[in-house]
Protein backbone atom coordinates (compact mmCIF):
# COMPACT_ATOMS: atom_id res chain seq x y z
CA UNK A 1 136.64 261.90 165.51
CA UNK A 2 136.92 265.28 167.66
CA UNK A 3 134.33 266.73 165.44
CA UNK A 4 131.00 265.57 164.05
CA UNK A 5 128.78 267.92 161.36
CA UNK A 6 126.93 271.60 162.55
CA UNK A 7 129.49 272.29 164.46
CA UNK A 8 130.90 275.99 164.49
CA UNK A 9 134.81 275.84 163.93
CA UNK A 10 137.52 278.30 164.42
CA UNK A 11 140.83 278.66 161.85
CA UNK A 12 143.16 276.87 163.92
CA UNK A 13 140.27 274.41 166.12
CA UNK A 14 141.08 270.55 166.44
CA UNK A 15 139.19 268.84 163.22
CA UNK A 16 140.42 265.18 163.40
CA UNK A 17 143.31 262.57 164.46
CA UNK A 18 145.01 260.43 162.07
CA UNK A 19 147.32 257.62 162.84
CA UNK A 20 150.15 256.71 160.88
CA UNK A 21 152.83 254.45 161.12
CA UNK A 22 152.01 254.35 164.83
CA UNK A 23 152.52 258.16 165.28
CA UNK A 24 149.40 260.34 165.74
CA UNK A 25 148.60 263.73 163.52
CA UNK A 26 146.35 266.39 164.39
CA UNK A 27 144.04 268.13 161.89
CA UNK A 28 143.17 271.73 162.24
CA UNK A 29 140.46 273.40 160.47
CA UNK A 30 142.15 275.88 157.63
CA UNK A 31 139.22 278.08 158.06
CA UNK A 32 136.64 279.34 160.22
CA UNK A 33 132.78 278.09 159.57
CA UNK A 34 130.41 275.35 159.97
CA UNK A 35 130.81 271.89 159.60
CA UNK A 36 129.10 270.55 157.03
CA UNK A 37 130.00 267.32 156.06
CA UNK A 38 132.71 264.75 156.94
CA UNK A 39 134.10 262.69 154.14
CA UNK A 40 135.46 259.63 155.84
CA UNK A 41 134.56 257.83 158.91
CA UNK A 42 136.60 256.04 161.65
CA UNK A 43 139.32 253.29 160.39
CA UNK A 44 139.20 254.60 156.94
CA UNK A 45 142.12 254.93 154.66
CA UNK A 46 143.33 258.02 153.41
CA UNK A 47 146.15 259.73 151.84
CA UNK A 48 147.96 262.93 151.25
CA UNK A 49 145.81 265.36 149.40
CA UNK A 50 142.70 263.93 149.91
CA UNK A 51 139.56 265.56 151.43
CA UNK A 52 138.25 264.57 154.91
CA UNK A 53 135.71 267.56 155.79
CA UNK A 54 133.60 270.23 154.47
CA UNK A 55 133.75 273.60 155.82
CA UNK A 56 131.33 276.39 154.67
């Protein structure tokens, strides 16, 4: 994780890596604002579309 909750995030800033099929994808935050939760946790599963942090 490159980000854990409270922290203050720019549009643009470094939110999370995901791995996938042995290739690496960055996450940027769509929106400036604080972090206020973070919906999955290291080694978790996810797919297109769903949610992985809260931003307000």
């Amino acid at each position: 994780m490159k980000c854990k909750e409270g922290d203050v995030v720019s549009e643009g800033d470094l939110l999370l890596v995901i791995e996938s099929m042995k290739m690496e994808s960055e996450i940027n935050a769509h929106q400036s604002g604080t972090i206020q939760s973070i919906l999955v946790k290291e080694g978790d599963n996810v797919q297109t579309g769903d949610n992985l942090v809260i931003i307000g």
